[in-house]
Protein backbone atom coordinates (compact mmCIF):
# COMPACT_ATOMS: atom_id res chain seq x y z
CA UNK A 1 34.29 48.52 -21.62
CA UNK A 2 32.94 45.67 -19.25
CA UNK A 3 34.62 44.59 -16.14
CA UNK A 4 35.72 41.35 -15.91
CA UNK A 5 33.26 39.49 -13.85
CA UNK A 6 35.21 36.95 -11.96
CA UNK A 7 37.52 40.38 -11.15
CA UNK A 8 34.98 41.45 -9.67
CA UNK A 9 33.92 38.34 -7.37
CA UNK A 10 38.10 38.00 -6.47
CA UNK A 11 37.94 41.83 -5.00
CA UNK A 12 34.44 41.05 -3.30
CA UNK A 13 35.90 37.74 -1.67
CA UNK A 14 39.37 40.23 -0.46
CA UNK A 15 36.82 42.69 0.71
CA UNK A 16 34.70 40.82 2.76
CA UNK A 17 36.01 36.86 3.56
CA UNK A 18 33.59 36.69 6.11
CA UNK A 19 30.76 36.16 3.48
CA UNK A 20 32.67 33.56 1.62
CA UNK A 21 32.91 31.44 4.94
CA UNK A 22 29.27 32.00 5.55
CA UNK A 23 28.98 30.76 1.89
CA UNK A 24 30.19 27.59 2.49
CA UNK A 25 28.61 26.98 6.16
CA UNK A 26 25.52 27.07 4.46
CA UNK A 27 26.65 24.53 1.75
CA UNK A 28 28.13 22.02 3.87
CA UNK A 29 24.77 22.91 5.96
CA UNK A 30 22.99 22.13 2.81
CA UNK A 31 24.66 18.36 2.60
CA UNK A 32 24.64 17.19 5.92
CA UNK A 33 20.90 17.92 5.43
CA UNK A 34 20.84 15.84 1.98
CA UNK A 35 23.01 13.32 3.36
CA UNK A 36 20.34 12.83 6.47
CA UNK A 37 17.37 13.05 4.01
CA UNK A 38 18.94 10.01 2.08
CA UNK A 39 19.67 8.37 5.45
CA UNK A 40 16.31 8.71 6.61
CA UNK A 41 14.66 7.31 2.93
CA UNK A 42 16.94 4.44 2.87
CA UNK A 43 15.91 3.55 6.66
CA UNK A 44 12.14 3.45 5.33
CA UNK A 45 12.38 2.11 2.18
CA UNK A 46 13.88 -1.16 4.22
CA UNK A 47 11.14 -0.92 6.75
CA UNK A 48 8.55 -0.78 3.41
CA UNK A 49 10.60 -3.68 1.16
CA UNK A 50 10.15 -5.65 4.59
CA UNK A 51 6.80 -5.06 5.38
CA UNK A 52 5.47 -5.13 1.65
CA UNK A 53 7.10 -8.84 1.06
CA UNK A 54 4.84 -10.14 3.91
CA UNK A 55 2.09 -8.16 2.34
CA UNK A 56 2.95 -9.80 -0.81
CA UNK A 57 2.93 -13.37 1.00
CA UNK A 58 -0.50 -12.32 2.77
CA UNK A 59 -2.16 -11.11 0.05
CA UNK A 60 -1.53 -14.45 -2.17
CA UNK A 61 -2.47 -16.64 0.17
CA UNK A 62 -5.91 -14.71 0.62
CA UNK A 63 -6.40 -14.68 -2.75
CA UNK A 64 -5.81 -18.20 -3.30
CA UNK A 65 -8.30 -19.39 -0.04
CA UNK A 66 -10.70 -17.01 -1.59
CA UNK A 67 -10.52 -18.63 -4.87
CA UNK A 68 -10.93 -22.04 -2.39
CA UNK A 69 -14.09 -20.13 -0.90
CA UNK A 70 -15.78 -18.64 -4.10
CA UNK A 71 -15.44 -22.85 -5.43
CA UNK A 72 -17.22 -23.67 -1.84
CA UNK A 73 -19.99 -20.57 -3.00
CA UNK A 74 -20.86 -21.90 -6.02
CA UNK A 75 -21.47 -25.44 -4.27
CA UNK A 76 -23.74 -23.81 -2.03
CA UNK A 77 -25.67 -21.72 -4.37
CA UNK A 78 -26.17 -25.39 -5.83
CA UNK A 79 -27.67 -26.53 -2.75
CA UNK A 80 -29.71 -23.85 -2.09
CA UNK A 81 -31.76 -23.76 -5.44
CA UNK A 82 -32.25 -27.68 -4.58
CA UNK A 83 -33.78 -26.79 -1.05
CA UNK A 84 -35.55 -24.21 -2.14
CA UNK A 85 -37.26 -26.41 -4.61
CA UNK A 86 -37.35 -29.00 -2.20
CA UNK A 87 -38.73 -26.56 0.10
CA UNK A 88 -41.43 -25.79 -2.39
CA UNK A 89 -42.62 -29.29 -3.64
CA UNK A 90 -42.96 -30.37 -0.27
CA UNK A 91 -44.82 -27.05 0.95
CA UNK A 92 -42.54 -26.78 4.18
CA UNK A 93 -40.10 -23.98 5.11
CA UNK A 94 -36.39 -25.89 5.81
CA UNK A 95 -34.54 -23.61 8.27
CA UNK A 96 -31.72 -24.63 6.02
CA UNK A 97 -32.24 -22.01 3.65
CA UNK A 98 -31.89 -19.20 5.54
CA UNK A 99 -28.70 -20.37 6.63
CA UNK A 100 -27.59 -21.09 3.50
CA UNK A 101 -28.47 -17.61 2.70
CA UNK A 102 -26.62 -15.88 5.89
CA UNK A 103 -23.24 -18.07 4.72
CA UNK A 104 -23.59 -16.88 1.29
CA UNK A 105 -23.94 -13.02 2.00
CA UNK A 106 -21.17 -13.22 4.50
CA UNK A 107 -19.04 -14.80 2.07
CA UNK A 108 -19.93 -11.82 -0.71
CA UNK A 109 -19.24 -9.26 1.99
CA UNK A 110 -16.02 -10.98 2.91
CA UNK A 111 -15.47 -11.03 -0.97
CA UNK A 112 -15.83 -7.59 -1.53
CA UNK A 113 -13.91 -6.52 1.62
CA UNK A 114 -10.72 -8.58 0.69
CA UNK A 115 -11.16 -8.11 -3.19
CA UNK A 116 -10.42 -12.01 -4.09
C-alpha cells in the first residue's frame, strides 16, 4: 500500500514550518528579481526604440545623399575619360586628372564605409 503523497507533504509542513517559510522567501525572492529584470528590459528597450528611430532617420538620409553622390560619380567618371583623352590628343598632362581621380576614390571609400 502507497502513502498518500500530499499526506506526506501536510506532516512534513507540521514538522518543520520553518522550511515552508524559507520556501516562499525564496519565491517572492525569485519575483522581485523577475519583476526588476522586466523593469530593467523595458528601461532599455525605450532607450533602443529612441535611439534606433534617429538611426532610422540618419541612415535614410545617408542613403539618399549617397544616391545624390554616386549620380555626381558617374558625372565625373564622364569627365575624366574626356580629359584623359583630351590629355592624350593634346600630349600634355592636365593636373585635373589626378584630382578627378583623388575625388573619385574618396567617394568609393566613403561608399563602401557607409554602404549607400
Amino acid at each position: 500500500m502507497k502513502p498518500d503523497v500530499n499526506k506526506i507533504f501536510a506532516k512534513l509542513k507540521a514538522e518543520n514550518p520553518k522550511t515552508e517559510l524559507e520556501s516562499q522567501n525564496v519565491e517572492l525572492a525569485l519575483i522581485d528579481d523577475a519583476k526588476a529584470a522586466i523593469k530593467e528590459a523595458q528601461k532599455m528597450m525605450t532607450i533602443i526604440e529612441k535611439d534606433g528611430s534617429q538611426y532610422l532617420d540618419l541612415h535614410q538620409k545617408i542613403q539618399n545623399n549617397g544616391d545624390r553622390l554616386m549620380s555626381i560619380f558617374s558625372l565625373l567618371q564622364d569627365q575624366e575619360r574626356k580629359l584623359e583623352k583630351a590629355e592624350k590628343d593634346l600630349g600634355i598632362s592636365l593636373p585635373e586628372v589626378s584630382k578627378l581621380d583623388k575625388v573619385m576614390n574618396d567617394i568609393l571609400r566613403m561608399r563602401k564605409r557607409y554602404t549607400f
